[in-house]
N, C-alpha and C. Protein backbone atom coordinates (compact mmCIF):
# COMPACT_ATOMS: atom_id res chain seq x y z
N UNK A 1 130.93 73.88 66.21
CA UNK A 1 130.42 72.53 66.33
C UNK A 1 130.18 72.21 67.80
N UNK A 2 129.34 71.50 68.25
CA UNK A 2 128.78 71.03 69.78
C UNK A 2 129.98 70.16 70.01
N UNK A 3 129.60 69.83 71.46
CA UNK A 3 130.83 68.99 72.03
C UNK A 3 130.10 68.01 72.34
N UNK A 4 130.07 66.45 72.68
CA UNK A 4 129.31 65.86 73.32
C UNK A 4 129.54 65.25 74.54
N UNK A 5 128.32 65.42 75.16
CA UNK A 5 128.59 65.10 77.13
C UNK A 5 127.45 64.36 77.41
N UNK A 6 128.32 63.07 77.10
CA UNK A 6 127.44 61.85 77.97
C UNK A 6 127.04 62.31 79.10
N UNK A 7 126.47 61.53 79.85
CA UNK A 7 126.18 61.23 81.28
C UNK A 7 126.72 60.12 82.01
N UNK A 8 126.79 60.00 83.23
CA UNK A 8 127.42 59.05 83.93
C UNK A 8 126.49 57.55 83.36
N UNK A 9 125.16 57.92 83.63
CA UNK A 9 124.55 56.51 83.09
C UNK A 9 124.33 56.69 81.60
N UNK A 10 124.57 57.12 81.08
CA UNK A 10 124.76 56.99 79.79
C UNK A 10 125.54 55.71 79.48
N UNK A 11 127.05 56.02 79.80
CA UNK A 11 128.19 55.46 79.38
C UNK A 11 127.89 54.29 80.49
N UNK A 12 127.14 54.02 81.46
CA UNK A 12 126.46 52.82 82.12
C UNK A 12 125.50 51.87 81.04
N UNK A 13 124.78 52.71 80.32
CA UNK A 13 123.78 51.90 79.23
C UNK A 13 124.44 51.50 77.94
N UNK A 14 125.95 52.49 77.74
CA UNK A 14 126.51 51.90 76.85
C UNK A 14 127.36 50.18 76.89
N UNK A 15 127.30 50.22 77.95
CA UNK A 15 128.34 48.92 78.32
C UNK A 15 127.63 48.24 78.16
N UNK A 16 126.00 48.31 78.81
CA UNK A 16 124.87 47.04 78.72
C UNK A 16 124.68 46.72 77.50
N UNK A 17 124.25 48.01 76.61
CA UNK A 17 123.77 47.70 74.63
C UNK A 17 124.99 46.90 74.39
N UNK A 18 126.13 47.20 74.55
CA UNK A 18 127.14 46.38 74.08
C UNK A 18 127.33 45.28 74.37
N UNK A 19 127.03 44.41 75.40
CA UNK A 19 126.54 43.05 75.78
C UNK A 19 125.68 42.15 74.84
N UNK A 20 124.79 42.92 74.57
CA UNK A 20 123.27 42.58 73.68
C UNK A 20 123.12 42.53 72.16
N UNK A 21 123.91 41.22 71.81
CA UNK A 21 123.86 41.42 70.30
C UNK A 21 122.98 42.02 69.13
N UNK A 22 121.58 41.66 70.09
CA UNK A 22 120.58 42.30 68.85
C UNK A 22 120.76 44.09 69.14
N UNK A 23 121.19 44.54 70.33
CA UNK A 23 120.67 45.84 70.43
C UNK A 23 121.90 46.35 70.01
N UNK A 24 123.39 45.80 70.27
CA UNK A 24 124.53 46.41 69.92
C UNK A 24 124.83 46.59 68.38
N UNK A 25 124.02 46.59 67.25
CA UNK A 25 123.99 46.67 65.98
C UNK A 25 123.49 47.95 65.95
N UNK A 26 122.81 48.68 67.18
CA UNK A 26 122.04 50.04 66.85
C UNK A 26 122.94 51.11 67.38
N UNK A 27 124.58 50.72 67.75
CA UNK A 27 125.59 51.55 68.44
C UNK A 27 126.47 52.60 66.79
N UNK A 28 126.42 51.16 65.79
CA UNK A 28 126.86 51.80 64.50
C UNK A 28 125.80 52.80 63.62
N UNK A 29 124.61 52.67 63.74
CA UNK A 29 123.52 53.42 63.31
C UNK A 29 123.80 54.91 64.47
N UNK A 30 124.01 54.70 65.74
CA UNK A 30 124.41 56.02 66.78
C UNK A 30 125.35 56.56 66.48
N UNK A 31 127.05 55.92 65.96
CA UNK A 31 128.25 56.41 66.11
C UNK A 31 127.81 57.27 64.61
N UNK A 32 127.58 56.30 63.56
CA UNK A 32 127.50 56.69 62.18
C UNK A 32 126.79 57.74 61.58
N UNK A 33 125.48 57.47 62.01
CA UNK A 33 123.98 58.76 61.84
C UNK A 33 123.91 59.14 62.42
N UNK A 34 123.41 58.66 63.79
CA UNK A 34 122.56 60.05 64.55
C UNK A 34 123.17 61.05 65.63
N UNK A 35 124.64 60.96 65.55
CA UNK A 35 125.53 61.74 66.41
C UNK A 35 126.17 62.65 65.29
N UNK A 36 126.07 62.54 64.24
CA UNK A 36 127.10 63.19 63.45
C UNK A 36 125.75 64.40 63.51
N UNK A 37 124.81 63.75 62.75
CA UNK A 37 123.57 64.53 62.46
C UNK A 37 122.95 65.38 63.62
N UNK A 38 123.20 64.88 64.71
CA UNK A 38 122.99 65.65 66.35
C UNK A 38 124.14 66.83 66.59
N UNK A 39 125.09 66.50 65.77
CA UNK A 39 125.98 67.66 65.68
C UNK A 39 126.11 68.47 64.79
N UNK A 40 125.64 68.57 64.18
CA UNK A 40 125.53 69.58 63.03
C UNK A 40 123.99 70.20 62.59
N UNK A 41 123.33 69.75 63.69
CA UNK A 41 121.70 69.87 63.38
C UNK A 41 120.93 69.38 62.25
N UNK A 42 121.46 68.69 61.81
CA UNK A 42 120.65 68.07 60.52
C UNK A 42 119.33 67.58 61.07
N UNK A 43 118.92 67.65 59.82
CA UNK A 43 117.06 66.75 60.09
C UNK A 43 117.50 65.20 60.24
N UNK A 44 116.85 64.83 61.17
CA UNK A 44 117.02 63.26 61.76
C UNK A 44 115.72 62.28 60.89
N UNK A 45 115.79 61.21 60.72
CA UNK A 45 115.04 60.35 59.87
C UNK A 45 113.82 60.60 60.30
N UNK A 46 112.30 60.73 59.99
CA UNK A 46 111.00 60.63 60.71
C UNK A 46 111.10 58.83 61.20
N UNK A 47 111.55 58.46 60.53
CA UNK A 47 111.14 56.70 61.09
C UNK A 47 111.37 56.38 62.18
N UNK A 48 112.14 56.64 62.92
CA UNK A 48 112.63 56.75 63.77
C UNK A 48 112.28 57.67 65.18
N UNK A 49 111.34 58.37 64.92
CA UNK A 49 109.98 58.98 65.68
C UNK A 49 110.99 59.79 66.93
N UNK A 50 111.83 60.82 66.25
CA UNK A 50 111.99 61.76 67.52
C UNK A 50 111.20 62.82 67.72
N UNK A 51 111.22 62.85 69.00
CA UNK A 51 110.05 63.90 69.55
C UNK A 51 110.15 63.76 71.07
N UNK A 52 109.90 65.40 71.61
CA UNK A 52 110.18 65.64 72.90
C UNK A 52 109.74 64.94 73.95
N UNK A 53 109.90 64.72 74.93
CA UNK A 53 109.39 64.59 76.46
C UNK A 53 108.69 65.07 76.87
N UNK A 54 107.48 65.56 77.24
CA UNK A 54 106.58 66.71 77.97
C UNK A 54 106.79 66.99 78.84
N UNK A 55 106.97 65.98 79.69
CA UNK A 55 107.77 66.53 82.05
C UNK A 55 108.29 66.07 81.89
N UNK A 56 109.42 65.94 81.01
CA UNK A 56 111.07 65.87 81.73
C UNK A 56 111.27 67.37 81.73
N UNK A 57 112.43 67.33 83.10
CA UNK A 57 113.28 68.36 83.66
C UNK A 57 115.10 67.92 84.12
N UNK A 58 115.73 68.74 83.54
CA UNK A 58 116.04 69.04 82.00
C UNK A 58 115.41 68.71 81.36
N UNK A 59 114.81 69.24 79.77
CA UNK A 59 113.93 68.50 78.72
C UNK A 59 114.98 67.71 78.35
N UNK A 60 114.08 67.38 77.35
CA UNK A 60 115.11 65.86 76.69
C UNK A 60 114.25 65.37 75.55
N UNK A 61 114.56 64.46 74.54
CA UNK A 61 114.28 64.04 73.48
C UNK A 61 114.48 63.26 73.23
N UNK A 62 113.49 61.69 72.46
CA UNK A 62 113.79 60.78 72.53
C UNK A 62 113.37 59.77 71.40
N UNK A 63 114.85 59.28 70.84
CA UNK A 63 114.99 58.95 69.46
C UNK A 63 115.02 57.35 69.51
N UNK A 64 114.52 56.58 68.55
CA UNK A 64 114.58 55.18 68.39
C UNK A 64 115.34 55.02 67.46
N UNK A 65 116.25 54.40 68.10
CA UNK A 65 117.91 53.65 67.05
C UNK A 65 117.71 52.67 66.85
N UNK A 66 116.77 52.03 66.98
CA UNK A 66 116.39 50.80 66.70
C UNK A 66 115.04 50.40 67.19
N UNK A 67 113.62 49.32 66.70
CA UNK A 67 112.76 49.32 67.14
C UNK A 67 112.85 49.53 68.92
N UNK A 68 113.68 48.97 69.28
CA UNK A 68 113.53 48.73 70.94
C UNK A 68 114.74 49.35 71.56
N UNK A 69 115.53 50.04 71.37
CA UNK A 69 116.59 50.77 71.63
C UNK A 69 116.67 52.26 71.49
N UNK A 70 116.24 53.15 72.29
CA UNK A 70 116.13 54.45 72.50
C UNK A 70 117.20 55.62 73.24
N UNK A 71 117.10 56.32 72.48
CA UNK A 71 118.25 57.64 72.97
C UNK A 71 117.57 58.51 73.58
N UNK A 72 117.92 58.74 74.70
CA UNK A 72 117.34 59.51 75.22
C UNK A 72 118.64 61.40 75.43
N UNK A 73 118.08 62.51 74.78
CA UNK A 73 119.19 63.13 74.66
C UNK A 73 118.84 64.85 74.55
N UNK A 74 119.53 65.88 74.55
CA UNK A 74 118.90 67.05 74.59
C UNK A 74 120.03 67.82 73.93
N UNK A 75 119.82 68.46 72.91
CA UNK A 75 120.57 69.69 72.04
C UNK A 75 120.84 71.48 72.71
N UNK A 76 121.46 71.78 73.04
CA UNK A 76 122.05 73.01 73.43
C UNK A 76 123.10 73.47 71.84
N UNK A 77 123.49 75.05 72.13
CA UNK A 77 124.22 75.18 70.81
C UNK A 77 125.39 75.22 71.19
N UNK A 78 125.97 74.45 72.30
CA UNK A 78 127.49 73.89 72.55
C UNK A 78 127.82 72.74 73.14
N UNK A 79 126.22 71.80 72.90
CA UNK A 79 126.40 70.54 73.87
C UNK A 79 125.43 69.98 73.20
N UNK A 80 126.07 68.59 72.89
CA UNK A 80 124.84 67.40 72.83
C UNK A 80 125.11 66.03 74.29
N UNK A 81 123.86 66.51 75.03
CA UNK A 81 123.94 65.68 76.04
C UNK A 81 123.35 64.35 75.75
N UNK A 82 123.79 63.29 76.18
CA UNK A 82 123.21 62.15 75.92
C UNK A 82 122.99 61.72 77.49
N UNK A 83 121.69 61.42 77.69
CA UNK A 83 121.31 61.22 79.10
C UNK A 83 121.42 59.69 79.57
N UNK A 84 120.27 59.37 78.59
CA UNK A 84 120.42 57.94 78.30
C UNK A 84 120.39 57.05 77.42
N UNK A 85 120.71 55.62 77.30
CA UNK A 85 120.28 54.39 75.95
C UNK A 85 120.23 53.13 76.39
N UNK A 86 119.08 52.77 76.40
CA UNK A 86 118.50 51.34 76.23
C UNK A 86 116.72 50.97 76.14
N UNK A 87 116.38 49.87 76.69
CA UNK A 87 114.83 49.43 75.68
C UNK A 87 113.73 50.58 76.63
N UNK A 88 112.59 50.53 75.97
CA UNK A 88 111.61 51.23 76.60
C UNK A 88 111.59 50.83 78.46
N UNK A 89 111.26 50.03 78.46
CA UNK A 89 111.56 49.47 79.72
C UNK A 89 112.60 49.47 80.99
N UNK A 90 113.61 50.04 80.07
CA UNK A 90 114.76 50.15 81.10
C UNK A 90 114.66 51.81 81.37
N UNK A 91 114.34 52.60 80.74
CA UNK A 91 114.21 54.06 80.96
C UNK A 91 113.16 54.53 81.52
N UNK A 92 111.91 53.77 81.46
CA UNK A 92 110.47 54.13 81.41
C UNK A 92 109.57 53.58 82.88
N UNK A 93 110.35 52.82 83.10
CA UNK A 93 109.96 51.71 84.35
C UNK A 93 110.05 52.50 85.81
């Protein structure tokens, strides 16, 4: 089974979603679905539109936990890194 290794701003974007009532409802959809499923490789929902990065370095992959709340994250077969999480805007800017 993978191990998982936040990032320093990771666990920075976690504190913010958790502030944000509408966005902190998409932390139980993360803890519940899409980390269990990131660890065991399962197929992840299509609705939710994951799909790679093109120039990122490290690659990376980037999942919507909610309309406006995004994971930004990359699979190895002994690591699920989580780089980053929060709105388009805060990652993209």
């Amino acid at each position: 089974m993978r191990t998982i290794k936040p990032s320093n701003q990771f666990e920075k974007d976690l504190k913010q979603v958790k502030k944000n009532s509408v966005r902190s409802k998409g932390l139980d959809i993360l803890r519940k679905e899409i980390i269990p499923a990131l660890l065991e490789n399962d197929t992840l929902d299509r609705k939710f539109h994951d799909h790679k990065l093109s120039s990122e370095r490290p690659p990376k992959r980037d999942y919507h936990v909610l309309n406006d709340l995004v994971l930004l994250y990359y699979v190895t077969d002994e690591h699920l890194l989580l780089y980053r999480l929060g709105t388009h805007s805060q990652l993209f800017s």
